[in-house]
N, C-alpha and C. Protein backbone atom coordinates (compact mmCIF):
# COMPACT_ATOMS: atom_id res chain seq x y z
N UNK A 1 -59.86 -46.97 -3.68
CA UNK A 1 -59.34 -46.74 -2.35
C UNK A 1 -58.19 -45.74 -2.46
N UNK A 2 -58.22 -44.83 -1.54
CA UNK A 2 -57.20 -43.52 -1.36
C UNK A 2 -55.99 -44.20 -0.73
N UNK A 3 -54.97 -44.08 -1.15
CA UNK A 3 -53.33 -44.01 -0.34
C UNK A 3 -52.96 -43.10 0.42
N UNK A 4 -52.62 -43.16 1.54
CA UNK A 4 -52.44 -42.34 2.64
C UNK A 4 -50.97 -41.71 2.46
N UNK A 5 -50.82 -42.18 1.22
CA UNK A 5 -49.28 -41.12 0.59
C UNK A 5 -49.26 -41.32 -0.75
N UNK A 6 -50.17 -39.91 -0.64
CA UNK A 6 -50.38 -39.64 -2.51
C UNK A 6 -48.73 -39.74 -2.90
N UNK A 7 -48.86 -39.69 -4.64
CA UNK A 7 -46.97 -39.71 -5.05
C UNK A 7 -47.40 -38.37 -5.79
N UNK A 8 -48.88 -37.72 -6.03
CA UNK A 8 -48.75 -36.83 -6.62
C UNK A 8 -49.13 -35.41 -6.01
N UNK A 9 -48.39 -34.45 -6.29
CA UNK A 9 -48.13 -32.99 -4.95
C UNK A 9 -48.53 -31.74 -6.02
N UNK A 10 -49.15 -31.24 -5.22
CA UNK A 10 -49.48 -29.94 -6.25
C UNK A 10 -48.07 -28.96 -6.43
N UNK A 11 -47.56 -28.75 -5.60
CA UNK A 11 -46.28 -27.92 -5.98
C UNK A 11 -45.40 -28.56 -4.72
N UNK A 12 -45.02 -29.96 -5.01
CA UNK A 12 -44.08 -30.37 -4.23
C UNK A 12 -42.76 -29.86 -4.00
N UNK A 13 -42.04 -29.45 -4.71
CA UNK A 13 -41.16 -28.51 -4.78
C UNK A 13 -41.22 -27.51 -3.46
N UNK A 14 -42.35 -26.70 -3.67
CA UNK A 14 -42.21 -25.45 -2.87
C UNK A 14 -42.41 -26.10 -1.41
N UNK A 15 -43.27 -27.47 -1.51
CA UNK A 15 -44.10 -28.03 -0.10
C UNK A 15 -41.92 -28.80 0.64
N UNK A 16 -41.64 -28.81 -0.10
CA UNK A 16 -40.10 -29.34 0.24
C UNK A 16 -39.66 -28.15 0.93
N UNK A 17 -39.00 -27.40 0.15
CA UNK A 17 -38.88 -26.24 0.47
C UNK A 17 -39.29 -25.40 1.61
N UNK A 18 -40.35 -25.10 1.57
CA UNK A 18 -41.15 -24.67 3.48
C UNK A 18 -41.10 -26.13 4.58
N UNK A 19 -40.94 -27.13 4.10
CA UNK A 19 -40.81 -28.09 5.07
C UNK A 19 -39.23 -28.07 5.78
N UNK A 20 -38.24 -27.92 4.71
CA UNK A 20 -36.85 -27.71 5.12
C UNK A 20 -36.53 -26.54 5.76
N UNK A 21 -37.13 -25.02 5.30
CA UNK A 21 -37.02 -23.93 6.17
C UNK A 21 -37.12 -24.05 7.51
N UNK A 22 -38.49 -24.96 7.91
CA UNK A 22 -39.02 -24.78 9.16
C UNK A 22 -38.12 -25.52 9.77
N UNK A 23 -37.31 -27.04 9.25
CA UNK A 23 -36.29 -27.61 10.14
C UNK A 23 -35.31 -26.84 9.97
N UNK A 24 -34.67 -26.44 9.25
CA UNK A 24 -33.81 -25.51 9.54
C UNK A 24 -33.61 -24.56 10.59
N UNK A 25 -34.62 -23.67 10.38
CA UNK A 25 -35.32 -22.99 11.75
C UNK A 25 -35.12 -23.17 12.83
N UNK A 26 -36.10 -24.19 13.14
CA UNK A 26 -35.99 -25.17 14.55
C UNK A 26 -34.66 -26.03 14.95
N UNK A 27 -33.75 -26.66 13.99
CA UNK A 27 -32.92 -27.35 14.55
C UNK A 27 -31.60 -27.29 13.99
N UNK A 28 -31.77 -26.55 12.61
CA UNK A 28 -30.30 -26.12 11.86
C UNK A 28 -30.12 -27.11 10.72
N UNK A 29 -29.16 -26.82 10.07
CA UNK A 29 -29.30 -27.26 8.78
C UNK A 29 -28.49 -28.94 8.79
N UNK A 30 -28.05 -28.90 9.92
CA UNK A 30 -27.68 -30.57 10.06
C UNK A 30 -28.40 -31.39 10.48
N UNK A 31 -29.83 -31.08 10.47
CA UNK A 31 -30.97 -32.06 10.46
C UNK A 31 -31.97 -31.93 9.17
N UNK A 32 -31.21 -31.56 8.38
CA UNK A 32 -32.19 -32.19 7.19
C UNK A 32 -31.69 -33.29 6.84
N UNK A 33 -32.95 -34.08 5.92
CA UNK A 33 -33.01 -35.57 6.16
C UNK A 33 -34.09 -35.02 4.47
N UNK A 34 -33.67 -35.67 3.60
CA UNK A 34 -34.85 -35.72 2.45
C UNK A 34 -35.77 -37.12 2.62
N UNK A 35 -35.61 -38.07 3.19
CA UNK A 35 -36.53 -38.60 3.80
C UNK A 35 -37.64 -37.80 4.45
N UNK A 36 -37.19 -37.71 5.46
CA UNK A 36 -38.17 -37.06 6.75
C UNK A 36 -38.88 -35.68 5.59
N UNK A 37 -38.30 -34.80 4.87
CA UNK A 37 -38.78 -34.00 4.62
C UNK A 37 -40.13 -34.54 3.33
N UNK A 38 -39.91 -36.05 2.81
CA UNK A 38 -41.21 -36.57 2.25
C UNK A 38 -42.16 -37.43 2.53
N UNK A 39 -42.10 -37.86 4.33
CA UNK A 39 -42.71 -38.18 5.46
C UNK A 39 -43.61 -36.46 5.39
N UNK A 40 -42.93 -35.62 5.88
CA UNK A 40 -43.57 -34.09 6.22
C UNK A 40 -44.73 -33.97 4.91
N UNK A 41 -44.35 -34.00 3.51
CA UNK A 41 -45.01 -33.73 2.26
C UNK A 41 -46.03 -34.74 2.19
N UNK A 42 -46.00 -35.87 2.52
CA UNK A 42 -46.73 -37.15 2.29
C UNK A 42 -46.53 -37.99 0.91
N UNK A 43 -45.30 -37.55 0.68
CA UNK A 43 -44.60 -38.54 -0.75
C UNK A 43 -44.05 -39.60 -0.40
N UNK A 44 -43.82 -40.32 -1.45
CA UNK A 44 -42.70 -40.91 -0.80
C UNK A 44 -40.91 -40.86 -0.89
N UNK A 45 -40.28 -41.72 -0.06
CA UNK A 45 -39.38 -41.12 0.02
C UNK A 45 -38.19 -40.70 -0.90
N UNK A 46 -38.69 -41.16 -2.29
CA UNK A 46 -37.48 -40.87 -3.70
C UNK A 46 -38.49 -39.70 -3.98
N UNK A 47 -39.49 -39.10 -3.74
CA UNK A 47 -39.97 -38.38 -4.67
C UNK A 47 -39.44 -36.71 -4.71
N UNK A 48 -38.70 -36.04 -3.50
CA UNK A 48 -37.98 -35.36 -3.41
C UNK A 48 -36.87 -35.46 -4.29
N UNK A 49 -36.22 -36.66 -5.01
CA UNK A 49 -35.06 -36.42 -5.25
C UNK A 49 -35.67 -35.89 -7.26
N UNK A 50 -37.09 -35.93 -7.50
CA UNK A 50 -37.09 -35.40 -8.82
C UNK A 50 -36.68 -34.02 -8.78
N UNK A 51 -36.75 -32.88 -7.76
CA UNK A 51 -36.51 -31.66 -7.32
C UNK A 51 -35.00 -31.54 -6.87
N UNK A 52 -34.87 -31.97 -5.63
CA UNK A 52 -33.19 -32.13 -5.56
C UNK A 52 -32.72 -32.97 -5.81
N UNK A 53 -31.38 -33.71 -6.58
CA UNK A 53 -31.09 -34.71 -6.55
C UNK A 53 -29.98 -35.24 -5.09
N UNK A 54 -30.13 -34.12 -4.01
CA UNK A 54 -29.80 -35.24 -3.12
C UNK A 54 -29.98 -33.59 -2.19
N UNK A 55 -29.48 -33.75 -0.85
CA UNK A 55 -29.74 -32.81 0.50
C UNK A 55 -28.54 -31.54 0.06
N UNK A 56 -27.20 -31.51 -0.56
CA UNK A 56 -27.02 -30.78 -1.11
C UNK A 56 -27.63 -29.70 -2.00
N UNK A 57 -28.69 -30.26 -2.86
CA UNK A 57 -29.09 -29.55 -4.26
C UNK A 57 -30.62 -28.80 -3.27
N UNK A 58 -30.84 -29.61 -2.28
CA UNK A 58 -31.59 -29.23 -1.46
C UNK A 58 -31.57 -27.70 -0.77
N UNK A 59 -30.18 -27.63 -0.35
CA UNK A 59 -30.00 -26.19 0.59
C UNK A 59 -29.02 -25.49 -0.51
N UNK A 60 -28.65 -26.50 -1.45
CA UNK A 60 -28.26 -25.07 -3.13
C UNK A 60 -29.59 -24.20 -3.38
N UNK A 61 -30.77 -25.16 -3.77
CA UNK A 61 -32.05 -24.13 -3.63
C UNK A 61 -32.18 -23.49 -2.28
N UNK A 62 -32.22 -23.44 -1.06
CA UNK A 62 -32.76 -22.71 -0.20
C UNK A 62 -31.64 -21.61 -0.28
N UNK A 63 -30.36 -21.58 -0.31
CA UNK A 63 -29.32 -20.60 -0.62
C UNK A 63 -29.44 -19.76 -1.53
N UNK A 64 -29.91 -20.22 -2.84
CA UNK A 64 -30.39 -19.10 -4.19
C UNK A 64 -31.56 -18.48 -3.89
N UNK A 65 -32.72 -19.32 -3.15
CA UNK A 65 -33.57 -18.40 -2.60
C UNK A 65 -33.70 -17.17 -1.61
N UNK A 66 -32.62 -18.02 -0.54
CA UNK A 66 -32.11 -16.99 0.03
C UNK A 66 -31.71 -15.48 -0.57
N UNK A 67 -30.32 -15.77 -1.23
CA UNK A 67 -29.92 -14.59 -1.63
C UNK A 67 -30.44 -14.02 -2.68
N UNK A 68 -31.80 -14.29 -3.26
CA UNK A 68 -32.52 -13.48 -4.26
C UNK A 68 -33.45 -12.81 -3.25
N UNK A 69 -33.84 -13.32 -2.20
CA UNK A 69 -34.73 -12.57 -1.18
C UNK A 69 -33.61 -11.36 -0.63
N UNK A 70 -32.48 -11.58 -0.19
CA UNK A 70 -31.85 -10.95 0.57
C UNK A 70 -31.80 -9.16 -0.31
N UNK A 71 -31.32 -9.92 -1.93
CA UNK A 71 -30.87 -8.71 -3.15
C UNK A 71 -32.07 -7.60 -2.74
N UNK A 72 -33.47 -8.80 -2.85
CA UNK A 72 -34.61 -7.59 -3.10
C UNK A 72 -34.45 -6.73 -2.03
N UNK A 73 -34.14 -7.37 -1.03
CA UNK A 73 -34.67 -6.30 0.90
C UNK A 73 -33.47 -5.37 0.94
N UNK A 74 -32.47 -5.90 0.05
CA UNK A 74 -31.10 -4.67 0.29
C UNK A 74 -31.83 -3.45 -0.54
N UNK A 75 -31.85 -3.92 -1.81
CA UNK A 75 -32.19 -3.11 -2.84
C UNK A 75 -33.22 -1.57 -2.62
N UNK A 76 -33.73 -2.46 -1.90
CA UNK A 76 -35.38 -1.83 -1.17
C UNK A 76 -35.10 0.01 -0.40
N UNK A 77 -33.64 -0.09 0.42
CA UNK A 77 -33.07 1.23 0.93
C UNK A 77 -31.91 1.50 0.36
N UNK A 78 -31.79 2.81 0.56
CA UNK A 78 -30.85 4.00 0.11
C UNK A 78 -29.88 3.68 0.54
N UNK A 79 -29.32 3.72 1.96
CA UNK A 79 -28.22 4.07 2.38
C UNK A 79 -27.23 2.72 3.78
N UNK A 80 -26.25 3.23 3.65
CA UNK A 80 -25.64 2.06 4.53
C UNK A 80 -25.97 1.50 5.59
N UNK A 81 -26.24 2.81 6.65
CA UNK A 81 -27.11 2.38 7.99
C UNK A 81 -28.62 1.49 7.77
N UNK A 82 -29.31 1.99 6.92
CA UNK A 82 -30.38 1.21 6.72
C UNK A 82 -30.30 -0.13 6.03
N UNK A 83 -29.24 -0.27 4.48
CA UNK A 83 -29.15 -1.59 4.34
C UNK A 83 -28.37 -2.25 5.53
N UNK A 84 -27.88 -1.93 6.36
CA UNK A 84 -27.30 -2.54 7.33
C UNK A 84 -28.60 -3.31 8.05
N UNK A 85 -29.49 -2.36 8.71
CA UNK A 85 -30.71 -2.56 9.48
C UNK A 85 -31.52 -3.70 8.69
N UNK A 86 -31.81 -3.50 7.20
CA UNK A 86 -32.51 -4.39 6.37
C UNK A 86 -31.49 -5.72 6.55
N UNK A 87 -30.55 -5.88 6.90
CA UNK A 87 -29.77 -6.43 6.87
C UNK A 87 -30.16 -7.77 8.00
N UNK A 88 -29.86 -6.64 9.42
CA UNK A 88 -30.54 -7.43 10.09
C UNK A 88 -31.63 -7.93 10.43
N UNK A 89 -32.92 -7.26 9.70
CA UNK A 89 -34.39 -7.27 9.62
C UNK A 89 -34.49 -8.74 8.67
N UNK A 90 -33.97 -8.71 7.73
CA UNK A 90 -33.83 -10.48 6.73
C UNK A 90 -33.27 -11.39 7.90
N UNK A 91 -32.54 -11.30 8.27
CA UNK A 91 -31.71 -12.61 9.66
C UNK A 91 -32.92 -12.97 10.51
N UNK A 92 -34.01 -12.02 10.88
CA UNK A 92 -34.78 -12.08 11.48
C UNK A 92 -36.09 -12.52 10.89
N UNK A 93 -36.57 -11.96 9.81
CA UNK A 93 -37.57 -12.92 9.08
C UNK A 93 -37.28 -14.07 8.43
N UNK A 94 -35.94 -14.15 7.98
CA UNK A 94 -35.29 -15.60 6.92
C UNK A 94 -34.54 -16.11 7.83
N UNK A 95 -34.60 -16.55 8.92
CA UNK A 95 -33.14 -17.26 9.92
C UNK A 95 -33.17 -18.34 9.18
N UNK A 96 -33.82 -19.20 8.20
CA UNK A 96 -33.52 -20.17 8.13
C UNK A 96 -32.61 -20.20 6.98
N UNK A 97 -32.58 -19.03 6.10
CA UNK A 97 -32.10 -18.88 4.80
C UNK A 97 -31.13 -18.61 5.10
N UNK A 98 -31.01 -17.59 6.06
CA UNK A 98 -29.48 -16.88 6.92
C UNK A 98 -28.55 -18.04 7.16
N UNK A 99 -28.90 -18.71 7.71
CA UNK A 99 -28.27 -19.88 8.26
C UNK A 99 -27.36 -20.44 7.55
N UNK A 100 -27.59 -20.64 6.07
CA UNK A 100 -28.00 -21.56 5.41
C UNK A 100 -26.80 -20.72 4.39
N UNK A 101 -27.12 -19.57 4.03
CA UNK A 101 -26.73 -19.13 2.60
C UNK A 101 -25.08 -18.92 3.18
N UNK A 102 -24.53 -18.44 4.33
CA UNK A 102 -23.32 -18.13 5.07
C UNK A 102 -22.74 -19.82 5.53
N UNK A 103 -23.39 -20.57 5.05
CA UNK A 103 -22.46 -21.89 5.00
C UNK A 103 -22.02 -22.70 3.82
N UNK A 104 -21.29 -21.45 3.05
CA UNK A 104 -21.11 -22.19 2.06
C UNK A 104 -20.56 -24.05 1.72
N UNK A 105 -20.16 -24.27 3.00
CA UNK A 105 -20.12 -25.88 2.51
C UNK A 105 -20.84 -27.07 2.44
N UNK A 106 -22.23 -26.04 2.73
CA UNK A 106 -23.27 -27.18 2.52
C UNK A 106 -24.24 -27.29 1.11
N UNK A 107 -23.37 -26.64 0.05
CA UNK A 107 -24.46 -26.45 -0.82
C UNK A 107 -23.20 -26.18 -1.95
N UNK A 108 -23.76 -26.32 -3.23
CA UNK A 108 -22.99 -26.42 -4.60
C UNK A 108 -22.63 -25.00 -4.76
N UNK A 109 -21.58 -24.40 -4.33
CA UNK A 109 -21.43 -22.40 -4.84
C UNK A 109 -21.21 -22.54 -6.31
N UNK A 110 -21.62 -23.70 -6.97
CA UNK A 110 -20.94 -23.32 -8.29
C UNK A 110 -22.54 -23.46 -8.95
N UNK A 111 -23.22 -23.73 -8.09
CA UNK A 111 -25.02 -23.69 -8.84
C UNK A 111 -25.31 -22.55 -9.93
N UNK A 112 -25.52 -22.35 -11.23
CA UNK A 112 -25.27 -21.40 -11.82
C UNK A 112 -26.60 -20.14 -11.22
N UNK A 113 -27.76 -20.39 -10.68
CA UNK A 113 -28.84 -19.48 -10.00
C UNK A 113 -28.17 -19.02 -8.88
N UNK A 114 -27.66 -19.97 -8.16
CA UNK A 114 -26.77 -19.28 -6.61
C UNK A 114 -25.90 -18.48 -7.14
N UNK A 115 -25.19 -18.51 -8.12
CA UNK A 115 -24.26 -17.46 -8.35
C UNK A 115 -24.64 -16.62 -8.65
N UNK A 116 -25.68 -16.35 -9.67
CA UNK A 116 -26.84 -15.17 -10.17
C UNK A 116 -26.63 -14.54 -9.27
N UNK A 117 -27.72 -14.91 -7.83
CA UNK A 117 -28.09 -14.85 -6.81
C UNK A 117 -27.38 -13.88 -5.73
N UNK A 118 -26.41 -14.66 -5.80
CA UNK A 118 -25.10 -14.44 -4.84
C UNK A 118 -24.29 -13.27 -5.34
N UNK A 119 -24.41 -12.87 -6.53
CA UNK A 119 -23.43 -11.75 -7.06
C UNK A 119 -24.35 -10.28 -7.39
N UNK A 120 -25.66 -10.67 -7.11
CA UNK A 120 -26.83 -9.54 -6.73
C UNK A 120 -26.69 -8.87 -5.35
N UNK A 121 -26.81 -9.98 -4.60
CA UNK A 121 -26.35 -9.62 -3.16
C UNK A 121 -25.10 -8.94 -2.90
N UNK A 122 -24.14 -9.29 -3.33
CA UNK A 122 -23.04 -8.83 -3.53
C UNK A 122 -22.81 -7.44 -3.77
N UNK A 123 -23.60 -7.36 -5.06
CA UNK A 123 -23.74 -5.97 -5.74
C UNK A 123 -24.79 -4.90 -4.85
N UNK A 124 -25.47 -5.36 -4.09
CA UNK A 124 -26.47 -4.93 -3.31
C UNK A 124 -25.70 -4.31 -2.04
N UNK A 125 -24.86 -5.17 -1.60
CA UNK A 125 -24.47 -4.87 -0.03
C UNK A 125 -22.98 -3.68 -0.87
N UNK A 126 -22.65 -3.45 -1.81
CA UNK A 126 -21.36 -3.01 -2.40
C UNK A 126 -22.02 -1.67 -2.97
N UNK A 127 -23.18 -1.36 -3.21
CA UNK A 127 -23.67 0.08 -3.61
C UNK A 127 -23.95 0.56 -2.13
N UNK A 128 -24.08 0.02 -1.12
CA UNK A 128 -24.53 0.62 0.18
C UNK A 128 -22.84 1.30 0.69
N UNK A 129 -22.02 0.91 0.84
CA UNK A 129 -20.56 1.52 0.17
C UNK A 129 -20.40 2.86 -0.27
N UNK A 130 -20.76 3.21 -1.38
CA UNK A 130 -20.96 4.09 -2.01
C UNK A 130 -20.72 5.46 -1.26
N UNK A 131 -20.00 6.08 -1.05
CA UNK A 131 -19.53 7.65 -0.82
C UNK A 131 -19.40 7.66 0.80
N UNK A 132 -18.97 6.47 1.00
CA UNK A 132 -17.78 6.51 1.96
C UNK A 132 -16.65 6.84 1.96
N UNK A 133 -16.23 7.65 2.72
CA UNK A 133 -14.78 7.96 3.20
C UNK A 133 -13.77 7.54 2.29
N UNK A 134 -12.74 8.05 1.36
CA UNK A 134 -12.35 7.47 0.84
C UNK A 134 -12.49 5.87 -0.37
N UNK A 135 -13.82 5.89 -0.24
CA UNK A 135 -14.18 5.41 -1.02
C UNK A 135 -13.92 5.43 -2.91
N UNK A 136 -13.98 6.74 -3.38
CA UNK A 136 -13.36 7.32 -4.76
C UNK A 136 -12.01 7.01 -4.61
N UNK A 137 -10.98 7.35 -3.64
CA UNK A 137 -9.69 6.95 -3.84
C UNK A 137 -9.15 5.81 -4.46
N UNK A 138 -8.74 4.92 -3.77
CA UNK A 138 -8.58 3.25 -4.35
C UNK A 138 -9.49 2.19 -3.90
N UNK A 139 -9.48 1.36 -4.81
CA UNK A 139 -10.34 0.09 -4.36
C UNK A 139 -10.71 -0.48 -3.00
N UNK A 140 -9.26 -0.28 -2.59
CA UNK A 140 -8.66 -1.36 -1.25
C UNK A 140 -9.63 -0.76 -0.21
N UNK A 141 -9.49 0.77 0.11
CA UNK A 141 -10.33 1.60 1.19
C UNK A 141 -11.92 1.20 0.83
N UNK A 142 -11.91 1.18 -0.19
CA UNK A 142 -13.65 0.61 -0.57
C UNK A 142 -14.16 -0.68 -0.23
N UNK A 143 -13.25 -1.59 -0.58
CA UNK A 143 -13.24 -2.47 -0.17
C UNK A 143 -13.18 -3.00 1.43
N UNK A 144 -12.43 -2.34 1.76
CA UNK A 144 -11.74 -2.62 3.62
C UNK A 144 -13.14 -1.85 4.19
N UNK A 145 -13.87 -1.03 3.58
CA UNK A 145 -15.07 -0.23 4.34
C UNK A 145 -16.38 -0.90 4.20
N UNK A 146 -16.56 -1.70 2.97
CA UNK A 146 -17.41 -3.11 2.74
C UNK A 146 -17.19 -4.09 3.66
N UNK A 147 -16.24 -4.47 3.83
CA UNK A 147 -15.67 -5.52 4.95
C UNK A 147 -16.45 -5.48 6.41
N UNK A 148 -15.90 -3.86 6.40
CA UNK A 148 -16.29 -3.66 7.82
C UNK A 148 -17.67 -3.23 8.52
N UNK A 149 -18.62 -2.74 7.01
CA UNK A 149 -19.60 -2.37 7.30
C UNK A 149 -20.36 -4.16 7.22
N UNK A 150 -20.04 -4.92 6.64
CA UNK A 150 -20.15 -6.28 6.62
C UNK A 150 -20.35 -7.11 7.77
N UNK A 151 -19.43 -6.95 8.41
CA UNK A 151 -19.10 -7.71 9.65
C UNK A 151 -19.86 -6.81 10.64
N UNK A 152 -20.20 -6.08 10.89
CA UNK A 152 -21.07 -4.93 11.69
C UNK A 152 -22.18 -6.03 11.52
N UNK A 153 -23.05 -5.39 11.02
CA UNK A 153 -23.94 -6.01 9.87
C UNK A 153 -24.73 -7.68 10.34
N UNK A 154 -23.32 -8.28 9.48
CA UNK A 154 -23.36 -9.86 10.23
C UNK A 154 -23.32 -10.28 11.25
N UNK A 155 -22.60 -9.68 11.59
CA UNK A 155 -22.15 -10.01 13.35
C UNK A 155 -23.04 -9.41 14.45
N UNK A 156 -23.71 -8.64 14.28
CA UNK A 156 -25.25 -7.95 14.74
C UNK A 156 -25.97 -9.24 14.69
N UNK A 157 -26.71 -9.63 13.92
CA UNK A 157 -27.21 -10.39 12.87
C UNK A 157 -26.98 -11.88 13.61
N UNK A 158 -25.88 -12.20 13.53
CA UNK A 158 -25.59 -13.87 13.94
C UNK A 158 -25.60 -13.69 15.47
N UNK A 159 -25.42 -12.73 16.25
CA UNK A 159 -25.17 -12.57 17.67
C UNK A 159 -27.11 -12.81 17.44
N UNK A 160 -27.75 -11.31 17.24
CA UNK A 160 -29.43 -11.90 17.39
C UNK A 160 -29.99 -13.41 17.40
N UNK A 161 -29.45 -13.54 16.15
CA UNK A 161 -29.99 -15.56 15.97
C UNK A 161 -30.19 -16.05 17.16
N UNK A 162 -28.44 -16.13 17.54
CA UNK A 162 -27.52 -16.98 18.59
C UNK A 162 -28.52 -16.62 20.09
N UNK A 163 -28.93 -15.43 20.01
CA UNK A 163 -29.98 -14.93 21.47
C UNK A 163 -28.83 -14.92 22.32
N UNK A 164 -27.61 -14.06 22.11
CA UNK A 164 -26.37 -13.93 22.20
C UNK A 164 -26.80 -12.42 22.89
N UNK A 165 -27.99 -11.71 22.11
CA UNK A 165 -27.92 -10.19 22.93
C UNK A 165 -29.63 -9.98 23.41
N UNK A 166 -29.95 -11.16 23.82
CA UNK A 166 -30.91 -11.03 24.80
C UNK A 166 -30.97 -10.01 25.58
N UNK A 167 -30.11 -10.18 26.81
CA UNK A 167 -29.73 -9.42 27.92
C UNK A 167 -29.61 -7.69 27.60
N UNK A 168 -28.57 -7.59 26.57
CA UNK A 168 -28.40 -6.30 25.83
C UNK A 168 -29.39 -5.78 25.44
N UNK A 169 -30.65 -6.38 24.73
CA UNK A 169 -31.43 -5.72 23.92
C UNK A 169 -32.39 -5.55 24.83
N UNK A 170 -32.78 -6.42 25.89
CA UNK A 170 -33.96 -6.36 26.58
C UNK A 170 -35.25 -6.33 25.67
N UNK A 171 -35.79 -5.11 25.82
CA UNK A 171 -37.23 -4.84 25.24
C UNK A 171 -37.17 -4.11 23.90
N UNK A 172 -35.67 -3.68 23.31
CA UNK A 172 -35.90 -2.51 22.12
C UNK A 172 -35.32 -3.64 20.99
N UNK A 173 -36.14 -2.63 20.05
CA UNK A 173 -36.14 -2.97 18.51
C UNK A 173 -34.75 -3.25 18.07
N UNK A 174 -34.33 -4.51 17.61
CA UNK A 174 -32.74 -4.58 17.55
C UNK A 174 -32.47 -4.00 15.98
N UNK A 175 -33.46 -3.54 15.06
CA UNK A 175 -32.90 -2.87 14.18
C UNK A 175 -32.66 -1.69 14.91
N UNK A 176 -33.45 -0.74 15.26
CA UNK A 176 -33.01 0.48 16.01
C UNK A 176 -31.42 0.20 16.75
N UNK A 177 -31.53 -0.48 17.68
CA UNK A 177 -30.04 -0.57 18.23
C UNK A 177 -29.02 -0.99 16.93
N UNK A 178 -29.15 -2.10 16.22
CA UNK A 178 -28.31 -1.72 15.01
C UNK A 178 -27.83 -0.16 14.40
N UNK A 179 -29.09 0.47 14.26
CA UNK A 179 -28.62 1.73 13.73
C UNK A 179 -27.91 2.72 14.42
N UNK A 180 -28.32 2.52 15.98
CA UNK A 180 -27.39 3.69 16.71
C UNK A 180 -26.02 2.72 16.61
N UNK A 181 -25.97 1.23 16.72
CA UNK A 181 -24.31 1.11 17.07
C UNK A 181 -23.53 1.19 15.89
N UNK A 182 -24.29 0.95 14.41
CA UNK A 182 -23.74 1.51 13.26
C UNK A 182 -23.14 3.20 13.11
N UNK A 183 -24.24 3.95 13.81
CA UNK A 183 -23.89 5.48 14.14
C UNK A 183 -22.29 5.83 14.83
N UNK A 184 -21.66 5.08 15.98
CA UNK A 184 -20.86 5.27 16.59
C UNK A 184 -19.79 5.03 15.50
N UNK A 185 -19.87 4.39 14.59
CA UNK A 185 -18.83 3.77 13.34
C UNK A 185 -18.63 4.74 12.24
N UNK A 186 -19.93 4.73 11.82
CA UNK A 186 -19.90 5.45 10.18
C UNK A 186 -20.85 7.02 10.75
N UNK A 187 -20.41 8.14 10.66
CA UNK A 187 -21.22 9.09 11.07
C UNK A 187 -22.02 9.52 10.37
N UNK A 188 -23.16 10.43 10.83
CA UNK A 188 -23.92 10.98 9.78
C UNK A 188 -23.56 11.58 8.40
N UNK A 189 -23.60 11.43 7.33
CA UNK A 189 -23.02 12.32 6.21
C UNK A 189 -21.74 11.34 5.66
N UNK A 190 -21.94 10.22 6.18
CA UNK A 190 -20.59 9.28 4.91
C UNK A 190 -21.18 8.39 4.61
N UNK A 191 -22.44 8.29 5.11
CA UNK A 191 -23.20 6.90 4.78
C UNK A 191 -23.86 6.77 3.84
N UNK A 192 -24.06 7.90 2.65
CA UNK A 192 -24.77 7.98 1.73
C UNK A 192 -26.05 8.62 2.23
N UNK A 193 -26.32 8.76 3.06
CA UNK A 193 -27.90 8.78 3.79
C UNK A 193 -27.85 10.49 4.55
């Protein structure tokens, strides 16, 4: 006779994983439940914790995944305006990762893969930088121009999520509008591009 909750999962792990994205997604990261998410898998309910050992280690993995997805999509373009755009193009295919990886207090930052992870990204969004304005001078201007191309960027980005620029965007491509309101900031010819 079959059990209507096998204990054994072909890649339970990953079946965790897309089960938590999608709540995430839909309701945010303060409704995960590692219960409910091995109700969703058809395990039972300790069998998640061989993968995470608790809802923390849970969104530590969706965070390292995150920001190893994020490294590749930066990596992917040349120049500031566009990693900006790729920028917001990930918020929009990964909202759940987005969500997720910018809260650092829901997850271990000291995970040694999240840090990998996290200092790719880092290095990713910090070459888009690169032959800005004062940039060769001192750190600080390099830095203060990371910041700001950052918060552009993010704040694009978390306003979309939020459906904060509905109204604004109407019918156009909000990477496109990213790039012209990035334009008014950084002009043609400092952006690397």
């Amino acid at each position: 006779m079959s059990s209507p909750h096998p204990y054994h999962h072909g890649d339970l792990r990953h079946a965790l994983l897309s089960a938590a994205l999608d709540v995430v997604a839909a309701d945010g990261p303060g409704a995960l439940s590692l219960r409910d998410l091995a109700r969703r898998a058809g395990v039972s309910h300790a069998a998640p914790a061989h993968h995470f050992k608790d809802r923390a280690g849970l969104l530590t993995a969706i965070a390292a995944e995150g920001y190893t997805l994020f490294a590749d999509a930066l990596a992917a373009v040349p120049d500031l305006r566009e990693r900006g755009a790729q920028y917001v193009r990930f918020a929009r295919t990964h909202p759940a990762h987005f969500q997720v990886m910018f809260q650092p207090a829901l997850y271990r930052t000291d995970d040694p893969e999240l840090v990998a992870a996290r200092g790719r990204a880092g290095r990713a969004l910090s070459q888009g930088v690169a032959g800005l304005p004062g940039e060769g001078r001192n750190g600080a201007d390099a830095r203060e121009a990371g910041i700001a191309a950052w918060s552009l960027a993010h704040g694009f980005a978390a306003l979309l999520l939020s459906r904060n620029l509905d109204d604004f965007l109407a019918d156009r491509d909000p990477e496109e509008v990213f790039r012209s309101l990035a334009g008014l900031l950084f002009r043609p010819g400092t952006d690397g591009g």
